[in-house]
N, C-alpha and C. Protein backbone atom coordinates (compact mmCIF):
# COMPACT_ATOMS: atom_id res chain seq x y z
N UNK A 1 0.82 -1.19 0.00
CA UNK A 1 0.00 0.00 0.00
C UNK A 1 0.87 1.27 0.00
N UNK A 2 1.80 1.77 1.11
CA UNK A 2 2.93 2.37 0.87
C UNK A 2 4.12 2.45 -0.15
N UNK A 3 4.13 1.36 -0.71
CA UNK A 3 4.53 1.57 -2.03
C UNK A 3 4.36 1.91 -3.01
N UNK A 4 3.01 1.59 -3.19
CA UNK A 4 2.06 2.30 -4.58
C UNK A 4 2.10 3.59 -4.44
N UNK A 5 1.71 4.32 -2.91
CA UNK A 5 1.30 5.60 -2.79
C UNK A 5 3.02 6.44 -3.43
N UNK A 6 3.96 5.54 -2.61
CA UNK A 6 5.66 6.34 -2.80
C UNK A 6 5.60 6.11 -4.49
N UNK A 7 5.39 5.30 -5.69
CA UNK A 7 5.51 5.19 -6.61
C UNK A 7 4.76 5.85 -7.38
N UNK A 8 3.51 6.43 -6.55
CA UNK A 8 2.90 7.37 -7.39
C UNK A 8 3.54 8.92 -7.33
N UNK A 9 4.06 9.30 -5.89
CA UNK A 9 4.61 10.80 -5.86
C UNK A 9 5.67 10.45 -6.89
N UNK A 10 6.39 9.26 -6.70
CA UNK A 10 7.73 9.44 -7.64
C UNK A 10 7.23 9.38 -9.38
N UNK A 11 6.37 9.13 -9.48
CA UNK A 11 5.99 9.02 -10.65
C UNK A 11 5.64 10.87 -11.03
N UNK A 12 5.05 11.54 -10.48
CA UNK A 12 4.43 12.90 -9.95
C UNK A 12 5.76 13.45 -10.27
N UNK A 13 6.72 13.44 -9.45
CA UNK A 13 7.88 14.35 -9.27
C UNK A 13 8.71 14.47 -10.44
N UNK A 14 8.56 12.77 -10.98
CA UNK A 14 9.40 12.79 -12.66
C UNK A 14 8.92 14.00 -13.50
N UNK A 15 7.34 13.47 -13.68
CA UNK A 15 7.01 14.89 -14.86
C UNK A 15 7.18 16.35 -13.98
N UNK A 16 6.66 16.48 -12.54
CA UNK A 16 6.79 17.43 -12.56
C UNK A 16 8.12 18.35 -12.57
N UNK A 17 9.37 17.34 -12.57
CA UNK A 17 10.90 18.07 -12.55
C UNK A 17 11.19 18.40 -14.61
N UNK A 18 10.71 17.37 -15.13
CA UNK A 18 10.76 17.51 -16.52
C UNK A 18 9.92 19.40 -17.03
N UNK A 19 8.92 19.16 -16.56
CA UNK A 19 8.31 20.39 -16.62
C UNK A 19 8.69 21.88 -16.12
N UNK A 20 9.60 21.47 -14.93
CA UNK A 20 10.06 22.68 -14.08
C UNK A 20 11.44 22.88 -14.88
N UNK A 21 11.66 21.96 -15.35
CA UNK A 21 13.45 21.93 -15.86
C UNK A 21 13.06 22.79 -17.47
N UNK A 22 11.79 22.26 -18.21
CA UNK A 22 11.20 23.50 -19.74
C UNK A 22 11.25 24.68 -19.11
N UNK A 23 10.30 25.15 -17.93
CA UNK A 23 10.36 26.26 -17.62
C UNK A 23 11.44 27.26 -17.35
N UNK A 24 12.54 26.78 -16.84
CA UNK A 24 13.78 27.39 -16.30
C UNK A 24 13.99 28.50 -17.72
N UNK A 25 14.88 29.94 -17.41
CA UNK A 25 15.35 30.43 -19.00
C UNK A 25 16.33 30.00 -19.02
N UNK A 26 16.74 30.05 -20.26
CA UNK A 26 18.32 29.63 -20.12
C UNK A 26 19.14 30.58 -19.96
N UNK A 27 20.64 30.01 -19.36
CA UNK A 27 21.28 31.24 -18.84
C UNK A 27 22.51 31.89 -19.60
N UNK A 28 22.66 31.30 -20.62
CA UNK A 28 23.55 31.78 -21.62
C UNK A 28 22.56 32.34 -22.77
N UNK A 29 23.61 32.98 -23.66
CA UNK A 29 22.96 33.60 -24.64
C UNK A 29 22.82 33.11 -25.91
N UNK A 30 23.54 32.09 -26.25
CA UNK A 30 23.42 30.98 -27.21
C UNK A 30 23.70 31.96 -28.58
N UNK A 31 22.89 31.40 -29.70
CA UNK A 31 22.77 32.18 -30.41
C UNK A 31 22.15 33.29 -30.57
N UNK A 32 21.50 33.64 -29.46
CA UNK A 32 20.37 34.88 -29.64
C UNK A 32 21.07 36.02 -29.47
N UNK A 33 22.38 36.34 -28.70
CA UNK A 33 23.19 37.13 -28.78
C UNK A 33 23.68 37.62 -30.26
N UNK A 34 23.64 37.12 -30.42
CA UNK A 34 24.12 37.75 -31.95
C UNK A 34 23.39 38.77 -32.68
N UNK A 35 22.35 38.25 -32.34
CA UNK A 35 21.41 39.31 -32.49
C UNK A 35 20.89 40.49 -32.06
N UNK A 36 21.30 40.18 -31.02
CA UNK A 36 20.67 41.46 -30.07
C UNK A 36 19.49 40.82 -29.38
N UNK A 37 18.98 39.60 -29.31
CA UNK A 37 17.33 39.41 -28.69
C UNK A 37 17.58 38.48 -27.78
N UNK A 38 19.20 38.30 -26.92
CA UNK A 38 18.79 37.93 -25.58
C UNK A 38 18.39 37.87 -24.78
N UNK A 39 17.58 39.33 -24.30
CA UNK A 39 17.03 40.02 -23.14
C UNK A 39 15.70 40.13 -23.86
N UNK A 40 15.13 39.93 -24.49
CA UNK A 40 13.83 39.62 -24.95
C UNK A 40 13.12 39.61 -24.08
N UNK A 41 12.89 37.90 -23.55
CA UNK A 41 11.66 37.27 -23.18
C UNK A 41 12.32 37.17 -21.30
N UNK A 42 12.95 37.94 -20.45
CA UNK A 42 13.20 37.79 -19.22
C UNK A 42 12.45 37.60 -18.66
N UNK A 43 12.39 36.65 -17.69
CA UNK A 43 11.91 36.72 -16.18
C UNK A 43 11.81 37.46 -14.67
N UNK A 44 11.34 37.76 -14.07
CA UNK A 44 11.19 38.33 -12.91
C UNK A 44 12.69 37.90 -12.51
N UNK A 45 13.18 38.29 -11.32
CA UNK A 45 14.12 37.22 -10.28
C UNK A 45 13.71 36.61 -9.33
N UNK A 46 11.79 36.84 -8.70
CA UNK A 46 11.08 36.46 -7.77
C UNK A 46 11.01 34.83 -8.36
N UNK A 47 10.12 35.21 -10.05
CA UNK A 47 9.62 33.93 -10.29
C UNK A 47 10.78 32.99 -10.63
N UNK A 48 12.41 33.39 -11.08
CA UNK A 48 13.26 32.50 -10.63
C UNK A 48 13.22 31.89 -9.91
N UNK A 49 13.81 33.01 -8.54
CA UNK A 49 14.06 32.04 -7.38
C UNK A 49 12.49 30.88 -6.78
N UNK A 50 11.41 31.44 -7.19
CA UNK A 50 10.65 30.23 -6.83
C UNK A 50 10.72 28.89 -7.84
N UNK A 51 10.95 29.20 -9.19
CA UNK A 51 11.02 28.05 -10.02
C UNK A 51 12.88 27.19 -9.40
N UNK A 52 13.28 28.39 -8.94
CA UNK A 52 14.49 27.28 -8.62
C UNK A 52 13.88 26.51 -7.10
N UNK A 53 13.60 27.20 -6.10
CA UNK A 53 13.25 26.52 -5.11
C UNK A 53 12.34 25.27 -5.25
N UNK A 54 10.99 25.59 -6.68
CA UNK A 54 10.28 24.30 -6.60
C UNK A 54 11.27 22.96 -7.56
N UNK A 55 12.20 23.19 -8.27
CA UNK A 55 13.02 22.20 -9.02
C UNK A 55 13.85 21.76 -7.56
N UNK A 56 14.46 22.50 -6.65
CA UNK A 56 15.38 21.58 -5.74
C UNK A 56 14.65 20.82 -5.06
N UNK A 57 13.15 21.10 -4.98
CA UNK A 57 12.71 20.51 -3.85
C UNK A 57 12.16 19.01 -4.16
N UNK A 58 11.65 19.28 -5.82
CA UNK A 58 11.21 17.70 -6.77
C UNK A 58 12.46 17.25 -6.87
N UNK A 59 13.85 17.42 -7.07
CA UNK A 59 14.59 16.81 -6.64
C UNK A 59 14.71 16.18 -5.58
N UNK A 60 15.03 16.79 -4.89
CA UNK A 60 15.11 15.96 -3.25
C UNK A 60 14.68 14.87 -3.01
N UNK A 61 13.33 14.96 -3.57
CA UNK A 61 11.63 14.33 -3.35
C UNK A 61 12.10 13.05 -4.01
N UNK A 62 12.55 13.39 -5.48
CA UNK A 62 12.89 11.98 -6.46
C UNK A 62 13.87 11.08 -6.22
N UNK A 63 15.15 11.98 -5.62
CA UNK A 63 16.22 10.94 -5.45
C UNK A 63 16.03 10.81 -4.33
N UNK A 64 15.22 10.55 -3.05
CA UNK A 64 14.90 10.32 -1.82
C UNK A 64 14.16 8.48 -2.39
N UNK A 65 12.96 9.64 -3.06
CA UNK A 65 12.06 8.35 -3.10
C UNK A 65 12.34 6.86 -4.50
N UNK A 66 13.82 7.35 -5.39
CA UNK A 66 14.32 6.63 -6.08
C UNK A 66 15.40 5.69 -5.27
N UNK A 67 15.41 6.25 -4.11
CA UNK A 67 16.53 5.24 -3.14
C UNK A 67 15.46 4.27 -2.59
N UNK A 68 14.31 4.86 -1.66
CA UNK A 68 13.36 4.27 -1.00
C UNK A 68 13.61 3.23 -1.83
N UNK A 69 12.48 3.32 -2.79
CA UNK A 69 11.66 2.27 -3.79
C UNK A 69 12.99 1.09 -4.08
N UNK A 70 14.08 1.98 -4.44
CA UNK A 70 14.69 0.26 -5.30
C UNK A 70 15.76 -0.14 -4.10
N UNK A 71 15.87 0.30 -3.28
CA UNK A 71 16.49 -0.99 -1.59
C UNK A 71 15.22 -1.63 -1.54
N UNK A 72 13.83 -1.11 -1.34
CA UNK A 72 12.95 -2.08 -0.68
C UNK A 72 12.74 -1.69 0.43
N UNK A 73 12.74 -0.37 1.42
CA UNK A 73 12.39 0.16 2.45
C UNK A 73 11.12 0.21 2.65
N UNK A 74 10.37 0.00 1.60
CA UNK A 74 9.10 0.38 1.80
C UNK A 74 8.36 -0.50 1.54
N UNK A 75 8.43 -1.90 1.86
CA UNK A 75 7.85 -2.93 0.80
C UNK A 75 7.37 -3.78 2.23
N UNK A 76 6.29 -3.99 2.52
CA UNK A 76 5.26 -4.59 3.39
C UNK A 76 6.01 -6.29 3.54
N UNK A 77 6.14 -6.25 4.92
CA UNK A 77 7.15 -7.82 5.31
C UNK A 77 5.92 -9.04 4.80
């Protein structure tokens, strides 16, 4: 029962780090520098630092509950 529930957040945390990781801007200028249209499309630094705080935290969450799940900590005797 505890396993299913831990395999479902970890299932949760996958897409939701995939999704938080699209969102991020990127922090170089790649080719858009060249142009002049790096500074285009910026972000706040608020909604940074919260998109960084919610990516460390689905981290945490995943490689916590990617250890759980495959030792077997959580698996009903």
């Amino acid at each position: 029962m505890i396993e299913t529930i831990a395999t479902g957040i970890w299932a949760f945390s996958a897409l939701g780090l995939i999704v938080l990781v699209l969102l991020h801007s990127p922090k170089g200028d790649g080719l858009g520098g060249i142009g002049g249209q790096a500074q285009l499309f910026t972000s706040t630094k608020s909604a940074e630092t919260t998109l960084n705080r919610a990516t460390w935290t689905l981290t945490v969450l995943f490689m916590a509950l990617t250890v759980a799940l495959s030792a077997g900590w959580l698996r009903s005797p």
